[in-house]
Protein backbone atom coordinates (compact mmCIF):
# COMPACT_ATOMS: atom_id res chain seq x y z
CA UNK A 1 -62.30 -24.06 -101.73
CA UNK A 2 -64.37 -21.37 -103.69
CA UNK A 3 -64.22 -17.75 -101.95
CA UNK A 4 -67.21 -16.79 -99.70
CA UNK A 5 -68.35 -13.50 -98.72
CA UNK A 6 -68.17 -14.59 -94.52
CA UNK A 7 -68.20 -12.41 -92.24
CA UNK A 8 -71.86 -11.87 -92.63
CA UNK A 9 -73.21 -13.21 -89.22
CA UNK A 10 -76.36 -14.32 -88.72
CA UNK A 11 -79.31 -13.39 -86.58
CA UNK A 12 -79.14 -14.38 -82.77
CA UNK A 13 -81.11 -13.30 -79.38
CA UNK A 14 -77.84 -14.94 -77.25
CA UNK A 15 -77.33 -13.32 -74.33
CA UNK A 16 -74.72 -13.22 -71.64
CA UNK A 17 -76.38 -16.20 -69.81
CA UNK A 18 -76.51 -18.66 -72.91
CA UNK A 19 -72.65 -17.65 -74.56
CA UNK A 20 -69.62 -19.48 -74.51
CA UNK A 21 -67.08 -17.29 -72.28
CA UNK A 22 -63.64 -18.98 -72.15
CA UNK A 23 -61.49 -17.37 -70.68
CA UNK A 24 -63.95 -14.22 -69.86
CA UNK A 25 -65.52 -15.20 -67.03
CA UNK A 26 -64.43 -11.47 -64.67
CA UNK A 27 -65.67 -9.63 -67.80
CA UNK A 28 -69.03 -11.92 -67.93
CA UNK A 29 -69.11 -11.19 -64.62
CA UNK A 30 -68.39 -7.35 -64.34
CA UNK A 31 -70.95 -7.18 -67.45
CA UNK A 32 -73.74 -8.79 -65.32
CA UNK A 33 -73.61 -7.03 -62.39
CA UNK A 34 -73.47 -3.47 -64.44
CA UNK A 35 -77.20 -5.04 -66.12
CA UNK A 36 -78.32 -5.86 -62.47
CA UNK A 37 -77.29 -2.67 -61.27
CA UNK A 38 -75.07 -3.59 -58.84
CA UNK A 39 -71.57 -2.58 -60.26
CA UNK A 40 -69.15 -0.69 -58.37
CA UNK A 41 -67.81 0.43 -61.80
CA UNK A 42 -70.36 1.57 -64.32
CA UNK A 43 -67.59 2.12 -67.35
CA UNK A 44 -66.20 -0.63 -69.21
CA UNK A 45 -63.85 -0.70 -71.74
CA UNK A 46 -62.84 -4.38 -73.49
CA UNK A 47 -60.31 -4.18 -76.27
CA UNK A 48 -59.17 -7.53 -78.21
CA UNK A 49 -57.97 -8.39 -81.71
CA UNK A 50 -60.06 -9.17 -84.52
CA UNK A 51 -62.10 -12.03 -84.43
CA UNK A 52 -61.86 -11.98 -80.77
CA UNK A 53 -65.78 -11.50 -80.16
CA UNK A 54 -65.96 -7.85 -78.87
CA UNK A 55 -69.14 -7.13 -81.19
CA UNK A 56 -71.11 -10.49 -80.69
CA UNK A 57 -70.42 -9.22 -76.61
CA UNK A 58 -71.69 -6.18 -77.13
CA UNK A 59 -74.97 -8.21 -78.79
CA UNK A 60 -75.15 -10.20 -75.81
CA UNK A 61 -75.08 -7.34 -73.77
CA UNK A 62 -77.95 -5.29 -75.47
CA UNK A 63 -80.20 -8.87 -75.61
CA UNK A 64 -80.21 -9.25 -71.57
CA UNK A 65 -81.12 -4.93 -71.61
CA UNK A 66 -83.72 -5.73 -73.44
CA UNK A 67 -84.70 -8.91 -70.94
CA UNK A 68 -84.47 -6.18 -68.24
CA UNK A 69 -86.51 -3.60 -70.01
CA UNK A 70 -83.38 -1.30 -70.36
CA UNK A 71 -82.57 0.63 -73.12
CA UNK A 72 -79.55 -0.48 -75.31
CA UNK A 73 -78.42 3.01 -76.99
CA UNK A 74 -75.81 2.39 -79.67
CA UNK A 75 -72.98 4.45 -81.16
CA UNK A 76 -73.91 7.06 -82.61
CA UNK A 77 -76.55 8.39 -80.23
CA UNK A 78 -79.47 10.18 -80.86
CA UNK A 79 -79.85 13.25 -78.87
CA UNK A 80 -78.85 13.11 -75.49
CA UNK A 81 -80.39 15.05 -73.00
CA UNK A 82 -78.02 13.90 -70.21
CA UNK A 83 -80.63 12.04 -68.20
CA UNK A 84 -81.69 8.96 -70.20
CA UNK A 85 -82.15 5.85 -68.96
CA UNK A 86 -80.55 2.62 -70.20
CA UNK A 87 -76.75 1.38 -71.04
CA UNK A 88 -74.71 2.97 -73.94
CA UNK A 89 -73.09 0.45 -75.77
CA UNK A 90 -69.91 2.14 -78.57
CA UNK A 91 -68.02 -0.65 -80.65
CA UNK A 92 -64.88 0.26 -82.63
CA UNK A 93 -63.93 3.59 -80.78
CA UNK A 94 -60.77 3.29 -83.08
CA UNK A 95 -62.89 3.81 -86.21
CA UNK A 96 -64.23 7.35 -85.00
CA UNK A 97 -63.41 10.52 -87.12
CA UNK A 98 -62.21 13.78 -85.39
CA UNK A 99 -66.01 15.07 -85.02
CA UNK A 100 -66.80 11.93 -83.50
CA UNK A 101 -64.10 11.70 -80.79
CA UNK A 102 -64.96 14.92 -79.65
CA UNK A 103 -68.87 13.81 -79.49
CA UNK A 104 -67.92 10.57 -77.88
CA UNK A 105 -65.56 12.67 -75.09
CA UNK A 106 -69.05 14.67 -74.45
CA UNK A 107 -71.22 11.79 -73.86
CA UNK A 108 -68.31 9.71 -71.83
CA UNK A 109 -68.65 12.87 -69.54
CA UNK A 110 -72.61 12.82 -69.42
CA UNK A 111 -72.71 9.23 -68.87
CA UNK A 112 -70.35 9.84 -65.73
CA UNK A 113 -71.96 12.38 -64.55
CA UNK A 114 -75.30 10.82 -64.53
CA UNK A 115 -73.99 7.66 -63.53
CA UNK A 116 -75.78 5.98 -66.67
CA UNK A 117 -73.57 2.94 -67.81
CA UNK A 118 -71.19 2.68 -71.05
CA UNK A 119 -69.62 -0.07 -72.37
CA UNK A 120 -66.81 0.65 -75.09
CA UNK A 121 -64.88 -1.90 -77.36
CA UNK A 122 -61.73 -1.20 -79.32
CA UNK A 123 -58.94 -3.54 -80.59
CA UNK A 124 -55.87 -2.36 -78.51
CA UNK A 125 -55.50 -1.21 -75.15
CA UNK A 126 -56.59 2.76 -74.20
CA UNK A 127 -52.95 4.03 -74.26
CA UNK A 128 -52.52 2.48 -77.73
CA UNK A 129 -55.12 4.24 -79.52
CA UNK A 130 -54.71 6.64 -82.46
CA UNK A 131 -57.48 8.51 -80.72
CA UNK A 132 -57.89 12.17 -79.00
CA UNK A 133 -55.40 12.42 -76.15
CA UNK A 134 -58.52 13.12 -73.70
CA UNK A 135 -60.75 10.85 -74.91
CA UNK A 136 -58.06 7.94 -74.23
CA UNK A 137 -57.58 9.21 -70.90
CA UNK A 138 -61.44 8.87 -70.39
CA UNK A 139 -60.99 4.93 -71.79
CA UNK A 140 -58.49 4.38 -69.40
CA UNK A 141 -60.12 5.24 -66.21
CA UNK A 142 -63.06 2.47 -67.43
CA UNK A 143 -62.90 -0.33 -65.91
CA UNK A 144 -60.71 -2.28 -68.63
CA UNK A 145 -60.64 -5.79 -69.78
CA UNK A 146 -58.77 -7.55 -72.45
CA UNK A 147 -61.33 -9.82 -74.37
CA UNK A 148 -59.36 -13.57 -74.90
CA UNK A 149 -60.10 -14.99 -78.13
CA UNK A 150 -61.96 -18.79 -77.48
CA UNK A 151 -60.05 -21.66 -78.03
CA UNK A 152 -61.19 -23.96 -80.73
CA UNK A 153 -63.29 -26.33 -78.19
CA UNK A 154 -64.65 -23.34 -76.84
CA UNK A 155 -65.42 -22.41 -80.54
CA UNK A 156 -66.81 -25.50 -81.46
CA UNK A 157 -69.20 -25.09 -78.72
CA UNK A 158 -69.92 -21.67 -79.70
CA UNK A 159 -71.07 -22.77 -83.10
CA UNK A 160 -73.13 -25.39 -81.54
CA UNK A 161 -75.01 -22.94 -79.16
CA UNK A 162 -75.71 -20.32 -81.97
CA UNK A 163 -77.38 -23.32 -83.94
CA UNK A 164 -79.19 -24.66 -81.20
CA UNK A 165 -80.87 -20.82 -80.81
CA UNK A 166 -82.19 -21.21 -84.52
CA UNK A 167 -83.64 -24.86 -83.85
CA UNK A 168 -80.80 -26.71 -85.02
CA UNK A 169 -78.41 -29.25 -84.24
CA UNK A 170 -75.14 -29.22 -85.33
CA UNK A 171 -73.34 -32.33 -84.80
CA UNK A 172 -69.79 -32.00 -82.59
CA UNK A 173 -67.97 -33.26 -86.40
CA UNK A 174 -69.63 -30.87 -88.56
CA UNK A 175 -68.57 -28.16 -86.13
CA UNK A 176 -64.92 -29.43 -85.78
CA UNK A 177 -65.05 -29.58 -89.45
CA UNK A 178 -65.79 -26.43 -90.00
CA UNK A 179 -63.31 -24.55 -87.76
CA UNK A 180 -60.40 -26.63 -89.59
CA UNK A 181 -61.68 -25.65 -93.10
CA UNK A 182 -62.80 -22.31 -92.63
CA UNK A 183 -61.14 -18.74 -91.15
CA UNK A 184 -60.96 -19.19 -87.74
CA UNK A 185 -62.44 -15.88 -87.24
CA UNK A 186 -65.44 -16.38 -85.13
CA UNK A 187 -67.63 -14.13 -87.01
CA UNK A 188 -66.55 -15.91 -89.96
CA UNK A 189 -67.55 -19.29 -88.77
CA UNK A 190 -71.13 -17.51 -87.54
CA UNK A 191 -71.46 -16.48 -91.71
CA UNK A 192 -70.19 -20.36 -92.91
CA UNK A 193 -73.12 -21.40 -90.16
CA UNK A 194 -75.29 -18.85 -91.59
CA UNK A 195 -75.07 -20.54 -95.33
CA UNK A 196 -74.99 -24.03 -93.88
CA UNK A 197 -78.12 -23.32 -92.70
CA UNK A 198 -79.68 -21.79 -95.51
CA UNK A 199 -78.27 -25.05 -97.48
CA UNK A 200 -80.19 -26.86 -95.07
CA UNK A 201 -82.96 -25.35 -95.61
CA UNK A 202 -83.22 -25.14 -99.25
CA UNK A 203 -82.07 -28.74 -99.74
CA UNK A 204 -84.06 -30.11 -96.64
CA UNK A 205 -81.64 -31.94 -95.86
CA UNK A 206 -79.47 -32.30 -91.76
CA UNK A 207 -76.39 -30.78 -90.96
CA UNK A 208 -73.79 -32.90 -92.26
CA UNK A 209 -70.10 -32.91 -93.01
CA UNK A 210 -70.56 -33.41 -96.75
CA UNK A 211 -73.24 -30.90 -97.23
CA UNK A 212 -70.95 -28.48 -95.69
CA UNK A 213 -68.34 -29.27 -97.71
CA UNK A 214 -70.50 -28.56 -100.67
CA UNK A 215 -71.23 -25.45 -98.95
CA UNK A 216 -67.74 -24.53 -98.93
CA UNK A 217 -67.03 -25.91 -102.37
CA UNK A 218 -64.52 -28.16 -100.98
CA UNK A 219 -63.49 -31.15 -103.03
């Protein structure tokens, strides 16, 4: 099988509603009510391990904003004069230099006191991250959540949905095909769908097992 560059995802207006949320269902659910503004808890953190889905969340997230004609403001953010409306939205916390931990504890702190809704992701839990002592005390008052990675029929059906939003149909083999040939990683899979697409396209021809194997350069 010839190397690909995955990884690369591929464009998608998915939100909450439409995604596939195995074993997420409380976090779904915490999520929903924070974007109908009836959360108890306006802070979440959601840490999982790579490939788990915390990014493609935090996409879902911003889409039904956007359906609700509220702001999405992503890490980093632009000037913040403390009052803003919207939902701040901060993937990888662990990737923040010193300057930006400290920036991050200031904002955490305006957000709270303004009541204005933040959602962090990370890939451990608070009390496991190389980060500033006070800014992981800050992650761990969130409401936190450990994002479970889909199993591989919950996967297959992910793939499925994500083709069906770009007018598509991707047969339940090709799918199952591609999750045992490919990295497992579901952001992976999203790039292989991505190119089988594009093969589709160029070659005009359906989504099939062997032109995905010739996508994959599989024998």
């Amino acid at each position: 099988m010839k190397q690909l560059a995955l990884g690369i995802g591929i464009a998608s207006d998915l939100g909450l509603q439409e995604s596939v949320m195995g074993g997420n269902a409380e976090l779904h659910q915490a999520l929903r009510a924070i974007l109908h503004g009836t959360a108890s808890e306006r802070h979440v953190y959601v840490w999982g391990a790579r490939g788990s889905g915390r990014s493609h969340m935090l996409r879902a997230v911003a889409v039904d904003a956007g359906r609700r004609r509220l702001a999405a403001h992503w890490w980093p953010f632009e000037a913040d004069a403390g009052d803003r409306e919207g939902i701040d939205l901060v993937d990888d916390v662990d990737r923040l230099d010193s300057a930006g931990q400290i920036d991050l504890f200031h904002a955490f702190n305006r957000a709270h006191e303004s009541g204005r809704p933040m959602i962090l992701t990370g890939p451990a839990a608070p009390a496991s991250l190389s980060l500033r002592p006070d800014l992981r005390t800050r992650l761990g008052a969130c409401l936190v959540f450990q994002l479970q990675a889909l199993a591989d029929e919950d996967k297959v059906e992910a793939l499925r949905v994500h083709a069906r939003a770009r007018g598509l149909e991707l047969p339940a083999d090709v799918a199952t095909y591609l999750l045992t040939r490919s990295d497992r990683d579901l952001s992976a899979l999203l790039g292989v769908l991505d190119l089988l697409d594009k093969g589709s396209l160029e070659q005009k021809r359906p989504l099939t097992v062997p032109l995905l194997r010739q996508v994959l350069g599989a024998p």
